[in-house]
Protein backbone atom coordinates (compact mmCIF):
# COMPACT_ATOMS: atom_id res chain seq x y z
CA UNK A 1 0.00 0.00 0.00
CA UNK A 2 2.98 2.29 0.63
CA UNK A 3 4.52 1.65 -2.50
CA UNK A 4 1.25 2.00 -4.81
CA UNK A 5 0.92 5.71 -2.64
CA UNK A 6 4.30 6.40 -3.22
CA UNK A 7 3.98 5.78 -7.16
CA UNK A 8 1.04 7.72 -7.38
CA UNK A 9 2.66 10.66 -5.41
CA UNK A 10 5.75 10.42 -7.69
CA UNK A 11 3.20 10.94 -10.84
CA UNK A 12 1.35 13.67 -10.01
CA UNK A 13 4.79 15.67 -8.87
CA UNK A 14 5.82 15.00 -12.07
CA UNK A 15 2.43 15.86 -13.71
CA UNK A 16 2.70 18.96 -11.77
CA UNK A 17 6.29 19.72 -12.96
CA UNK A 18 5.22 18.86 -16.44
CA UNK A 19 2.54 21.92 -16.23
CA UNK A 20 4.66 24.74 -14.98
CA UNK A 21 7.06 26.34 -16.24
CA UNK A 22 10.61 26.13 -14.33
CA UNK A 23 11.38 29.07 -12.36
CA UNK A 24 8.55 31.00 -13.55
CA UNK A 25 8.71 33.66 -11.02
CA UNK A 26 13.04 34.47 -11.61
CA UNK A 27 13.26 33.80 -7.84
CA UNK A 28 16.09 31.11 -8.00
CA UNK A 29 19.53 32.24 -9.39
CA UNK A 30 23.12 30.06 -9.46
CA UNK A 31 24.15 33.37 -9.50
CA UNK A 32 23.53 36.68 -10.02
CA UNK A 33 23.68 36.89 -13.64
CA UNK A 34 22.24 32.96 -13.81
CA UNK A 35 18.46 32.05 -13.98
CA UNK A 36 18.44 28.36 -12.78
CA UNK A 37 16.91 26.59 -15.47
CA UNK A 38 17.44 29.36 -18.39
CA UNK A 39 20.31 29.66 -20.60
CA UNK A 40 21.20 33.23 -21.55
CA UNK A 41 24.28 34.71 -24.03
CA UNK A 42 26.09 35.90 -21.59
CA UNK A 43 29.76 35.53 -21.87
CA UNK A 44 31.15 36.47 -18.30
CA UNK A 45 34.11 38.92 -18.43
CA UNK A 46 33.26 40.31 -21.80
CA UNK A 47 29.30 41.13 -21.68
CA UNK A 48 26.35 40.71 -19.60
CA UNK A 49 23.17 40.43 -21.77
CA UNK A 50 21.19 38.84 -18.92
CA UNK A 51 20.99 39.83 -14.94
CA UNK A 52 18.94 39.45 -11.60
CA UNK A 53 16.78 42.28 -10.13
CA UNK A 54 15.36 43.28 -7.07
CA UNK A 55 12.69 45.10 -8.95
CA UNK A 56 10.10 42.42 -8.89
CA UNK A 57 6.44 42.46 -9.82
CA UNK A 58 6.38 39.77 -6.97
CA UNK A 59 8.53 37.95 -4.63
CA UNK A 60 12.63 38.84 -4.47
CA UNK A 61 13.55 39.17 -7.88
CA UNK A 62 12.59 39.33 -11.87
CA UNK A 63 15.01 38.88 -15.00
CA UNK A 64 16.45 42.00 -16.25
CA UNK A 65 17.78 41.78 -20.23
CA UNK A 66 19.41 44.62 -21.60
CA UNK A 67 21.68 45.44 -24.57
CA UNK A 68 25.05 46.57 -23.85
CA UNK A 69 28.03 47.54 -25.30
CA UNK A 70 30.94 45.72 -26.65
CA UNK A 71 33.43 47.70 -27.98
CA UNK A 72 30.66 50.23 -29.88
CA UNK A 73 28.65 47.27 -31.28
CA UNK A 74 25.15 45.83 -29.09
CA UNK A 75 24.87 42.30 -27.78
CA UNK A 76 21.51 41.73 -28.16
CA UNK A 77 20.47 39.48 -25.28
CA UNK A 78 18.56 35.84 -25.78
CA UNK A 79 16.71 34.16 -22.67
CA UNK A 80 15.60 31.02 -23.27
CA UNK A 81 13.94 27.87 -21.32
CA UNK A 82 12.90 24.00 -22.60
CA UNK A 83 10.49 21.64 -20.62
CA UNK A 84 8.80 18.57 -20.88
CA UNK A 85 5.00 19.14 -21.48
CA UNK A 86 2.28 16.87 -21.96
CA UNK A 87 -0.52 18.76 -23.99
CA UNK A 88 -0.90 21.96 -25.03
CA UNK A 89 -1.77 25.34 -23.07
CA UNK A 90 -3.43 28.08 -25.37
CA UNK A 91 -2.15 31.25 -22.89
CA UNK A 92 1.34 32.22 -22.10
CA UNK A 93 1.02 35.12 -19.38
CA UNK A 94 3.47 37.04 -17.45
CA UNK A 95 4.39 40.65 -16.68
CA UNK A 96 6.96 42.94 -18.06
CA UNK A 97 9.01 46.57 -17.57
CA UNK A 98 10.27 47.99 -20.87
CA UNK A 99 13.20 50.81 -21.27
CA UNK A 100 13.58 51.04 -25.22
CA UNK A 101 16.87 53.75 -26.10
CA UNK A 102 15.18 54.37 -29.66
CA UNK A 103 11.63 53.86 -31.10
CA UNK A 104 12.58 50.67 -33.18
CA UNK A 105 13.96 48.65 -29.85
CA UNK A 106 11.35 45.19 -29.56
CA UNK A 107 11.26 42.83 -26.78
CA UNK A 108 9.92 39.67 -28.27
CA UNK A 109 8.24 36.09 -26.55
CA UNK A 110 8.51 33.47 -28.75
CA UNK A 111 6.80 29.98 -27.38
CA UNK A 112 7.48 26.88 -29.66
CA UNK A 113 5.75 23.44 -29.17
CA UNK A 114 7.59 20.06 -30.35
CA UNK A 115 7.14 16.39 -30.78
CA UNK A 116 10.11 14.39 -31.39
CA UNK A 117 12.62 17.35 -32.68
CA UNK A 118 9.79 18.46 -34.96
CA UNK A 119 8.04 21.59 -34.57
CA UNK A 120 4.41 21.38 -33.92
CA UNK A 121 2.74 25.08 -32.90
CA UNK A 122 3.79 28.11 -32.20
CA UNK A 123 3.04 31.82 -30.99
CA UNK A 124 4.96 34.94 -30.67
CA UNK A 125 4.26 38.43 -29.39
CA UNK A 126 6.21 41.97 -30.39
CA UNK A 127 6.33 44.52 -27.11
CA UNK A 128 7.74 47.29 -28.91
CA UNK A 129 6.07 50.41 -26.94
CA UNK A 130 8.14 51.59 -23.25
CA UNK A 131 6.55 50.80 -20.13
CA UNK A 132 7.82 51.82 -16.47
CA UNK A 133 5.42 50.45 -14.54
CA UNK A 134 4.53 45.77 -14.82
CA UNK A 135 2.52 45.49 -17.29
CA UNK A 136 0.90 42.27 -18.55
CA UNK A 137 1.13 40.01 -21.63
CA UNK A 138 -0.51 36.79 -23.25
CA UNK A 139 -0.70 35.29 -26.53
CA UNK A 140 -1.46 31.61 -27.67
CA UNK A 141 1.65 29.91 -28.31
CA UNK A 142 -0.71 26.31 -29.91
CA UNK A 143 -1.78 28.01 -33.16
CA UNK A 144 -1.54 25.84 -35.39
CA UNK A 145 -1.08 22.37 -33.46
CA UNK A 146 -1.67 18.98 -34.50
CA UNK A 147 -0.58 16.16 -32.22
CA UNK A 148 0.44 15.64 -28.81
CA UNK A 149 3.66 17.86 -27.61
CA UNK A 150 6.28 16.43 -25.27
CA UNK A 151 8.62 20.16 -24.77
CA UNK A 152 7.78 23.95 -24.83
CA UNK A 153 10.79 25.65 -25.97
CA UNK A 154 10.13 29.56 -24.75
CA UNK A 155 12.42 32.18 -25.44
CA UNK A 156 13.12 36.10 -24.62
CA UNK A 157 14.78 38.74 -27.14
CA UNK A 158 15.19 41.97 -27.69
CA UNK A 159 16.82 43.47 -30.67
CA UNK A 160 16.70 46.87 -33.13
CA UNK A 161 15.04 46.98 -36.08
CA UNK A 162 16.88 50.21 -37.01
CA UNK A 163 20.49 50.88 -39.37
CA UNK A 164 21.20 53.94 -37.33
CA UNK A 165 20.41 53.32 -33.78
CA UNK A 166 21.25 49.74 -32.32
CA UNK A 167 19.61 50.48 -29.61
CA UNK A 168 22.80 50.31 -26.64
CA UNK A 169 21.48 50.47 -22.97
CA UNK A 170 17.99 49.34 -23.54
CA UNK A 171 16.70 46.85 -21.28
CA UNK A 172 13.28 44.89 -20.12
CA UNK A 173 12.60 43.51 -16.53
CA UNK A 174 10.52 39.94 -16.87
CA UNK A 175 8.81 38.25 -14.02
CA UNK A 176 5.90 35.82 -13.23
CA UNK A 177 5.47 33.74 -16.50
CA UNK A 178 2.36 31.20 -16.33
CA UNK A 179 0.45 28.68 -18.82
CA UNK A 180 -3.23 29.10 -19.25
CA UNK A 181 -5.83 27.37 -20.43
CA UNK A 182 -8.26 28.53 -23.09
CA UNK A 183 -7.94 31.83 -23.70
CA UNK A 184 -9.74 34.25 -23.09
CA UNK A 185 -10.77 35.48 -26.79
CA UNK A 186 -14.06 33.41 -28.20
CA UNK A 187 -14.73 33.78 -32.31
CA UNK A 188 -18.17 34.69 -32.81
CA UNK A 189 -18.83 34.61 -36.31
CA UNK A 190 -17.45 35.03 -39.88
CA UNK A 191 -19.83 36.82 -42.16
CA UNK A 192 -18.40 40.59 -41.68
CA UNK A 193 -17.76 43.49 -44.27
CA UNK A 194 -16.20 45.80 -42.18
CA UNK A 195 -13.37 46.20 -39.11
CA UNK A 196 -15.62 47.53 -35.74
CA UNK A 197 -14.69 47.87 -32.02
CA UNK A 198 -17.70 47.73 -29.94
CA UNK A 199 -18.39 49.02 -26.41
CA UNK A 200 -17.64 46.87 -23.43
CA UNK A 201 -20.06 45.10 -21.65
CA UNK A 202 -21.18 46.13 -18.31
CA UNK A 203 -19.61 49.27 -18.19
CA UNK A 204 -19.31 50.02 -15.50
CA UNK A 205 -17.63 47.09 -14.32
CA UNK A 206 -16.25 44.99 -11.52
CA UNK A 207 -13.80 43.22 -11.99
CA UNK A 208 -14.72 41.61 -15.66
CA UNK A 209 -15.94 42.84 -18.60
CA UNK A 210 -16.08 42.01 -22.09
CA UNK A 211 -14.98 43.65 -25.43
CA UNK A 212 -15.54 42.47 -28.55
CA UNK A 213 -14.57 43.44 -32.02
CA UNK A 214 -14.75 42.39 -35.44
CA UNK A 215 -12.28 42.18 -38.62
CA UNK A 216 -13.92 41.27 -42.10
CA UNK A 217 -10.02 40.01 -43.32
CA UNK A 218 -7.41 37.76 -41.73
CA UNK A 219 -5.35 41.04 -40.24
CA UNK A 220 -2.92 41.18 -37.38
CA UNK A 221 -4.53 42.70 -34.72
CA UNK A 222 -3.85 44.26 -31.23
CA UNK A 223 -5.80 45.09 -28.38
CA UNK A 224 -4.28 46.93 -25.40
CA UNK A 225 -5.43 48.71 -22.25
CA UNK A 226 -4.08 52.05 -20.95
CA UNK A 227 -4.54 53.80 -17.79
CA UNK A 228 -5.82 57.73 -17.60
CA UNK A 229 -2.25 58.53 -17.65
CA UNK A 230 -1.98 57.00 -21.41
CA UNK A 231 0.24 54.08 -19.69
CA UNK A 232 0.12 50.60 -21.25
CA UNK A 233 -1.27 48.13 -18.54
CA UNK A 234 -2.33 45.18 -20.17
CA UNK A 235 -1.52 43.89 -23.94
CA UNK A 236 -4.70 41.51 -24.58
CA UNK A 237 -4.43 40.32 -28.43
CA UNK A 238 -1.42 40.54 -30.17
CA UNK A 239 -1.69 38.28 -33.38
CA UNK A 240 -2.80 37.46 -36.89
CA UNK A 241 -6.41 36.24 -36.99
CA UNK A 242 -8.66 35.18 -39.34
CA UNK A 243 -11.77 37.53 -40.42
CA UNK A 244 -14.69 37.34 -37.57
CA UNK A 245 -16.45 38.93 -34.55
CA UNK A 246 -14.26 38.22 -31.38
CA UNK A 247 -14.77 38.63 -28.06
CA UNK A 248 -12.49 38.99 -24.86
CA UNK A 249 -12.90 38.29 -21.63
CA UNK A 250 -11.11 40.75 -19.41
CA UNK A 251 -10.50 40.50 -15.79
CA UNK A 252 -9.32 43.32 -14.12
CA UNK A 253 -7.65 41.99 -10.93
CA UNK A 254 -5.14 43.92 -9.29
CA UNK A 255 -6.25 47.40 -11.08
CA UNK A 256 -7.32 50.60 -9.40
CA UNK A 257 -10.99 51.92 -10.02
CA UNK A 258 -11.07 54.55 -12.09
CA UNK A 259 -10.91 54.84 -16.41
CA UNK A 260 -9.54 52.86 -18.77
CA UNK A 261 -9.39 52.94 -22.72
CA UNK A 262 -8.95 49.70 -24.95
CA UNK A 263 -7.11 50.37 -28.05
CA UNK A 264 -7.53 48.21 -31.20
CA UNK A 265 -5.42 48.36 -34.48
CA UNK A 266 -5.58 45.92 -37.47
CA UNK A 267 -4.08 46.61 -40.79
CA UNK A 268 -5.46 50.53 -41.33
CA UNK A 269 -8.08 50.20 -38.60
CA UNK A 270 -7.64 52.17 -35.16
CA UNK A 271 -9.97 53.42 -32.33
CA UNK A 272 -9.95 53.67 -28.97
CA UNK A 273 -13.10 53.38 -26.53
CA UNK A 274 -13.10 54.56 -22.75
CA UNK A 275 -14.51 52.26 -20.10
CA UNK A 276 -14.76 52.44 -16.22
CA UNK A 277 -13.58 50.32 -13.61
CA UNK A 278 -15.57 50.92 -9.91
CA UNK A 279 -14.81 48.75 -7.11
């Protein structure tokens, strides 16, 4: 009877492990310029891409990446982590500080699912707009998946897309990284002419409310939420989709009352709707 219990506990600790990703939270360092678990670029004694911070969205620490300088040229720095899984998870969530030198600096999250070596879904998500306060992000790493995944390859750059400025001293603080189940952005329907962003519903609202909006193409789209201060707090779609009505659920845990405005852009489209948060 002991042995069957301690089988069974030995399974779901490893089910468990299987569903998280290691050292989500940055809070365990080899040392200070080591994420256990994470490989980075760094190349002690000649650059430092990849650091520990004290400024933490929560607990002790988060990952700081930055681009420094080697003898007048930028290291761009690469964060990366790869873990068994066991099926897929349509959300990849965590929280972010972003200090671009330059208006073409990106911090990009790329998640990749395989099967045997072989690629089999995959999401990304461009944070290319400065933020000094955490702000959240998600996207669906599974688009596109067919079969059963056994690793989840997830990795963190940030480079310069521009031939003048490389973009030296720019860096990004990363903390609390989580997999999700579905998300949180339901297609409606597909017989559209037209790109619309609607009003949330309640609004008023505590703490959820829902936005929907509507593309009559397959467009790359994002939708983002801003503070009355015009600062970025939550990036909710940032993909390609195909033409329909969507709609998103948004929870607004751990935000102040007061208003809000969701911004949408696809291909030529824009606008921008306010909505209130009372608690």
């Amino acid at each position: 009877m002991k042995f069957v219990t301690l089988i069974l506990l030995i399974l779901c600790i490893t089910i468990s492990l299987n569903a998280q990703i290691p050292n989500a939270g940055f809070e365990n360092w080899i040392d200070e310029n080591t994420p256990q678990y994470w490989n980075t670029n760094n190349l002690p004694s000649t650059w430092i891409t990849v650091s520990r911070s004290a400024n933490a969205y929560s607990g002790s620490y988060a990952a700081r990446v930055e681009i420094p300088d080697f003898n007048g040229f930028p290291i761009y720095p690469v964060l990366t982590v790869t873990f068994p899984v066991t099926q897929y998870d349509q959300v990849l969530n965590g929280y972010y500080q972003f200090y671009p030198v330059g208006n073409e600096v990106v911090l990009s999250v790329y998640a990749y699912y395989f099967k045997d070596g072989f690629l089999t879904g995959s999401g990304s998500i461009d944070l290319d707009a400065g933020v000094s306060s955490y702000t959240s992000f998600s996207f669906d790493p599974s688009a596109g998946y067919s079969g059963t995944p056994d690793s989840l390859w997830i990795q963190f750059e940030m480079v310069s897309n521009s031939g003048t400025n490389p973009g030296i001293g720019s860096y990004a603080l990363i903390d609390q990284l989580s997999l999700g189940g579905a998300s949180d952005l339901k297609q409606i329907n597909r017989n559209l002419s037209d790109y619309s962003l609607k009003q949330n519903y309640p609004n008023p609202f505590n703490p959820t409310t829902t936005i929907s909006f509507s593309i009559p193409k397959t467009s790359r789209v994002t939708l983002e939420i801003y503070n009355s201060l015009g600062e970025k707090v939550s990036t909710l779609v940032s993909k390609t989709l195909p033409a329909s009505t969507y709609r998103y659920e948004w929870d607004s845990e751990g935000l102040a009352s007061g208003i809000y405005f969701y911004k949408m852009v696809a291909d030529n489209f824009t606008e921008i709707r306010k909505m209130i948060l009372l608690k």
